[in-house]
C-alpha atoms as a PDB file:
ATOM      1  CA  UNK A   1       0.000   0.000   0.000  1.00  0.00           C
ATOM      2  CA  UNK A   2       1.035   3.609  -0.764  1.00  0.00           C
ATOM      3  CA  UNK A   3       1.194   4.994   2.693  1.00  0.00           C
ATOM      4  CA  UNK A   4       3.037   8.261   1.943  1.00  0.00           C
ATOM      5  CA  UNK A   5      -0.258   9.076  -0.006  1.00  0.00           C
ATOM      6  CA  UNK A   6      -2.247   8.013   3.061  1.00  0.00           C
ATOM      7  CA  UNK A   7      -0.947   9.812   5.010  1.00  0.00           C
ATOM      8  CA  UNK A   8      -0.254  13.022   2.977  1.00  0.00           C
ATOM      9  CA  UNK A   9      -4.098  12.794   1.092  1.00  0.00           C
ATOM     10  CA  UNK A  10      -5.896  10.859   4.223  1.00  0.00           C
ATOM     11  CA  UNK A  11      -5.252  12.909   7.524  1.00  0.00           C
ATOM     12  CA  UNK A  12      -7.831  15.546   4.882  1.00  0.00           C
ATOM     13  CA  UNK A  13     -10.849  12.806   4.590  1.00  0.00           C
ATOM     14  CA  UNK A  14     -13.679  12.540   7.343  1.00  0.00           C
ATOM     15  CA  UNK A  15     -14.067   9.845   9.295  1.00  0.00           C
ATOM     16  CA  UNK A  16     -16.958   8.326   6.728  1.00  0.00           C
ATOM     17  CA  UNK A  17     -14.976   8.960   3.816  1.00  0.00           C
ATOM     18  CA  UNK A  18     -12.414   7.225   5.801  1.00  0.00           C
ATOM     19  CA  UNK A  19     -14.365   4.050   6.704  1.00  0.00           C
ATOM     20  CA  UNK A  20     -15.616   3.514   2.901  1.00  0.00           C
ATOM     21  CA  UNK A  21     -11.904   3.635   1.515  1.00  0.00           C
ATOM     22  CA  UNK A  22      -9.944   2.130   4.309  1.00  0.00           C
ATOM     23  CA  UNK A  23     -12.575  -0.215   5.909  1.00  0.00           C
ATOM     24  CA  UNK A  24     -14.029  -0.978   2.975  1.00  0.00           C
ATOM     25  CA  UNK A  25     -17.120   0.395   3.399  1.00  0.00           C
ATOM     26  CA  UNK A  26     -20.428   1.325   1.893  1.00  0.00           C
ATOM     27  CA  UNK A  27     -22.782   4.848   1.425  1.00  0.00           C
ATOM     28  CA  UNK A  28     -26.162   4.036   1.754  1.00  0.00           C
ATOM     29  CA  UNK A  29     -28.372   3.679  -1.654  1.00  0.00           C
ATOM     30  CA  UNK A  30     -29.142   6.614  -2.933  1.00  0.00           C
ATOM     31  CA  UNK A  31     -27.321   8.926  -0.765  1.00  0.00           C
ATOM     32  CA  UNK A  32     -24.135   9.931  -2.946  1.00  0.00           C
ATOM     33  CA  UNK A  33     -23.430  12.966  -4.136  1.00  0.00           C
ATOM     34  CA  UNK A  34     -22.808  12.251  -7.347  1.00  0.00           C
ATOM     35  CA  UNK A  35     -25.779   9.068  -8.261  1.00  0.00           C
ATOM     36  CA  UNK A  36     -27.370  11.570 -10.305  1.00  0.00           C
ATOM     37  CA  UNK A  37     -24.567  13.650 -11.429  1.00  0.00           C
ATOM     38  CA  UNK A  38     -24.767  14.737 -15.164  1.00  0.00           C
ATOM     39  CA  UNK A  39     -21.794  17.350 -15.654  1.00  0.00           C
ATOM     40  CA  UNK A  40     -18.763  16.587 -17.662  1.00  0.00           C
ATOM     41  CA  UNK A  41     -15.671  15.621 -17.222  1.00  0.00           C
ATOM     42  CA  UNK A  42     -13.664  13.431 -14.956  1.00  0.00           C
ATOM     43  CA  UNK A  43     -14.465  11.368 -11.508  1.00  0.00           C
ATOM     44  CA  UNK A  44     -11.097  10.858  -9.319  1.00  0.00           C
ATOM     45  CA  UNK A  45      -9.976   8.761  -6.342  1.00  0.00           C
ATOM     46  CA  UNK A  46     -11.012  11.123  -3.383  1.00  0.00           C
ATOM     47  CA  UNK A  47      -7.908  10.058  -1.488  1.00  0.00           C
ATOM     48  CA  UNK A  48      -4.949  10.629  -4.251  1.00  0.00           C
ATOM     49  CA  UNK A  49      -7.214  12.610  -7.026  1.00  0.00           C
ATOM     50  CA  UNK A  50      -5.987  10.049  -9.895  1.00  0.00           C
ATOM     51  CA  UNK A  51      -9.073   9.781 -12.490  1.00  0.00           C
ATOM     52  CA  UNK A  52     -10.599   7.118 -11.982  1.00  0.00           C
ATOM     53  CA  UNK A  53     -13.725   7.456 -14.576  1.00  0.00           C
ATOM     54  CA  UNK A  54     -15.355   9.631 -17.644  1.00  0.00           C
ATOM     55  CA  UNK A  55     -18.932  10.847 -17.081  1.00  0.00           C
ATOM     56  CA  UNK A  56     -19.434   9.692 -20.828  1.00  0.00           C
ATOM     57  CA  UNK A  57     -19.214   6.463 -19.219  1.00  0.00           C
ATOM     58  CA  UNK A  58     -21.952   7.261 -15.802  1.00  0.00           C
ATOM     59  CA  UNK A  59     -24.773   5.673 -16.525  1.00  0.00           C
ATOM     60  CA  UNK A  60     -28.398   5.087 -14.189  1.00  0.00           C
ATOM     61  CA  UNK A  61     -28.110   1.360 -13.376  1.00  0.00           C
ATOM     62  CA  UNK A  62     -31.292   2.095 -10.607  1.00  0.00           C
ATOM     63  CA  UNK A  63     -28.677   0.489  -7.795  1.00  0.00           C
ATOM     64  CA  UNK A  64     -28.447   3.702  -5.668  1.00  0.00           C
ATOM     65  CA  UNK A  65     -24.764   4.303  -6.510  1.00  0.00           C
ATOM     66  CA  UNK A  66     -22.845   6.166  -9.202  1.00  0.00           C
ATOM     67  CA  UNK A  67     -22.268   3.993 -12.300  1.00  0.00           C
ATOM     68  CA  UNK A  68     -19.657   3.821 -15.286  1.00  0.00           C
ATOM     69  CA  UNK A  69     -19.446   0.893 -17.760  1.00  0.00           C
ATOM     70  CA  UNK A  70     -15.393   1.308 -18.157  1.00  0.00           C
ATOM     71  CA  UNK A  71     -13.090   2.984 -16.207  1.00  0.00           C
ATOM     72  CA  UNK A  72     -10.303   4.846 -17.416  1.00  0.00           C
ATOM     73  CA  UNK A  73      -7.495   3.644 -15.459  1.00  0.00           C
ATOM     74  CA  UNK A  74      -6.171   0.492 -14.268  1.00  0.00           C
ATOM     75  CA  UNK A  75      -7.861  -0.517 -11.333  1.00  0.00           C
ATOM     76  CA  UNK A  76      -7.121  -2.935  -8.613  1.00  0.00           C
ATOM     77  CA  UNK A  77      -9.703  -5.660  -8.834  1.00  0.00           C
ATOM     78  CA  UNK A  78      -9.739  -8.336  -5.947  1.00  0.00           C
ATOM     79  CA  UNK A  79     -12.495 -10.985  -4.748  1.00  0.00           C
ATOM     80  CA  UNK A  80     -14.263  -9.935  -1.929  1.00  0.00           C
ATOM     81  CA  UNK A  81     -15.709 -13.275  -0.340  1.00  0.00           C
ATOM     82  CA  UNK A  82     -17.160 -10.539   2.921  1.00  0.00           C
ATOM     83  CA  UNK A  83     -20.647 -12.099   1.351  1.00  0.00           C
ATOM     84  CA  UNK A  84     -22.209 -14.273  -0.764  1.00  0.00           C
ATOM     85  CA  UNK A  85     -22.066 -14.342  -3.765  1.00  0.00           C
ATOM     86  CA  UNK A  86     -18.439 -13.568  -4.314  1.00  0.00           C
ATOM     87  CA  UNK A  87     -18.298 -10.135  -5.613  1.00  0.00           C
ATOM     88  CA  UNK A  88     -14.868  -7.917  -6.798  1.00  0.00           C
ATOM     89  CA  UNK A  89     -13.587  -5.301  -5.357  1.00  0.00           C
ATOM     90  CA  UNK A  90     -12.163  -2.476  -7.107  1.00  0.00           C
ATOM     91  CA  UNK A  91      -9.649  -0.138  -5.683  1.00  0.00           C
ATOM     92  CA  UNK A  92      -7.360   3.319  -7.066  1.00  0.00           C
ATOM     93  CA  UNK A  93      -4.556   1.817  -8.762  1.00  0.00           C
ATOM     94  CA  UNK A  94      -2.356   4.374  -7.263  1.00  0.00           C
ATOM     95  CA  UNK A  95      -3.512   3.996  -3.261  1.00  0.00           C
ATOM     96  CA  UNK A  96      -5.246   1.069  -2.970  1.00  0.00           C
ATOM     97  CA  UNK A  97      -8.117   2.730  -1.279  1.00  0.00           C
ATOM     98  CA  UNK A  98     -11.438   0.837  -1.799  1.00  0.00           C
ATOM     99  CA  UNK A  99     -14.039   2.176  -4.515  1.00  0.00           C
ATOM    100  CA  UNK A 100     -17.003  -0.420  -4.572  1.00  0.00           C
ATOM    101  CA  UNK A 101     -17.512  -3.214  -7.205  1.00  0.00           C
ATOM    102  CA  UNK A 102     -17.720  -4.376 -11.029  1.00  0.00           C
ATOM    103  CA  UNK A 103     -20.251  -6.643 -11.974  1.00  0.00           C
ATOM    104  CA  UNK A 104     -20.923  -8.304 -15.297  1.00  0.00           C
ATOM    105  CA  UNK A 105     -24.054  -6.805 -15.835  1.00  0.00           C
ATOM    106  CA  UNK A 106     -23.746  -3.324 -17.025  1.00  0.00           C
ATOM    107  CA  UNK A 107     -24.562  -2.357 -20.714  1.00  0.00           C
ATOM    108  CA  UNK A 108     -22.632  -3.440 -23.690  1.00  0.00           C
ATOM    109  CA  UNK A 109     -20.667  -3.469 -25.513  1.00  0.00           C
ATOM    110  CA  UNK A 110     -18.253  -3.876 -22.298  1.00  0.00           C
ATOM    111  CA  UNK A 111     -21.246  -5.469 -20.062  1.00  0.00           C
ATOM    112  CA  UNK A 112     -19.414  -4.545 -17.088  1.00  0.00           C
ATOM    113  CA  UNK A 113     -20.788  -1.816 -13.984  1.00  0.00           C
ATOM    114  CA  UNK A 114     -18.688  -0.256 -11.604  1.00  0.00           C
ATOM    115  CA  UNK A 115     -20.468   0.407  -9.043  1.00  0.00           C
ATOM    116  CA  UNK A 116     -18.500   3.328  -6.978  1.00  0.00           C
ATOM    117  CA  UNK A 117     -19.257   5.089  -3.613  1.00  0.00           C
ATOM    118  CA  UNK A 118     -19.578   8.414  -3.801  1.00  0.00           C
ATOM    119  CA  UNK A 119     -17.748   9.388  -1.057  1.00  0.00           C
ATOM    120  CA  UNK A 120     -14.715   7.521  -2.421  1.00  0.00           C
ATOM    121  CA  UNK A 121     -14.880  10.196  -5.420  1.00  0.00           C
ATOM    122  CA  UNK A 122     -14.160  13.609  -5.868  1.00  0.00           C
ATOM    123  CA  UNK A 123     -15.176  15.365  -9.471  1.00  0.00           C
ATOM    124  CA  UNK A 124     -12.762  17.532 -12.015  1.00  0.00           C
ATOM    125  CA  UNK A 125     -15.129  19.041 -15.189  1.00  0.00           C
ATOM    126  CA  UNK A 126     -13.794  18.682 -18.373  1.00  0.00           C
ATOM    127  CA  UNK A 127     -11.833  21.457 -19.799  1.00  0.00           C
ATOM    128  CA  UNK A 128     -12.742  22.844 -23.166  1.00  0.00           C
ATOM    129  CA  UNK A 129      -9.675  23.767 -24.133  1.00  0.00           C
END
């Protein structure tokens, strides 16, 4: 794990924020800032600001949490076995801190949805330069 970003990026999060990316926790449904965010441009790790995802890719999946059918970078993905069915996890490729999870049943053509706390995201708009 990264901790020089931890600690450098972390000691600024609240204690939810906190508990979603290190403790792998989860928002409640529908409670995210961003589940029905419709501006452009790019969604980033909350912790280390690396984007993450393209609001061309958001879409409403109805599941109470953002949702993007690809993500930009190259996320972690690990299988969480906290419940059943095994899901995977996803996590920031540069600080390991927890997103949410992909499942295979997003739209096509790459069938997958990441579905991504909100609190584990911060948001940069596109620039139309």
């Amino acid at each position: 794990m990264h901790y020089d970003k931890i600690l450098s990026m972390g000691s600024k999060l609240s204690e939810e924020v906190s508990n979603i990316i290190w403790n792998k926790g989860t928002e409640p449904a529908f409670s995210g800032k961003y589940n029905y965010h419709d501006d452009e441009g790019y969604y980033l790790c909350v912790n280390c600001q690396l984007q993450l995802f393209h609001s061309s890719d958001k879409f409403d999946s109805g599941s109470g949490w953002p949702s993007f059918s690809e993500a930009v970078a190259d996320l972690i993905y690990l299988e969480d076995h906290s419940i059943e069915p095994v899901r995977v996890e996803v996590q920031c490729p540069s600080c390991e801190a927890h997103l949410g999870h992909v499942f295979d049943d997003g739209p096509l053509p790459s069938g997958q949805r990441y579905c991504i706390n909100s609190l584990a995201l911060d948001f940069e708009e596109e620039n139309d330069e």
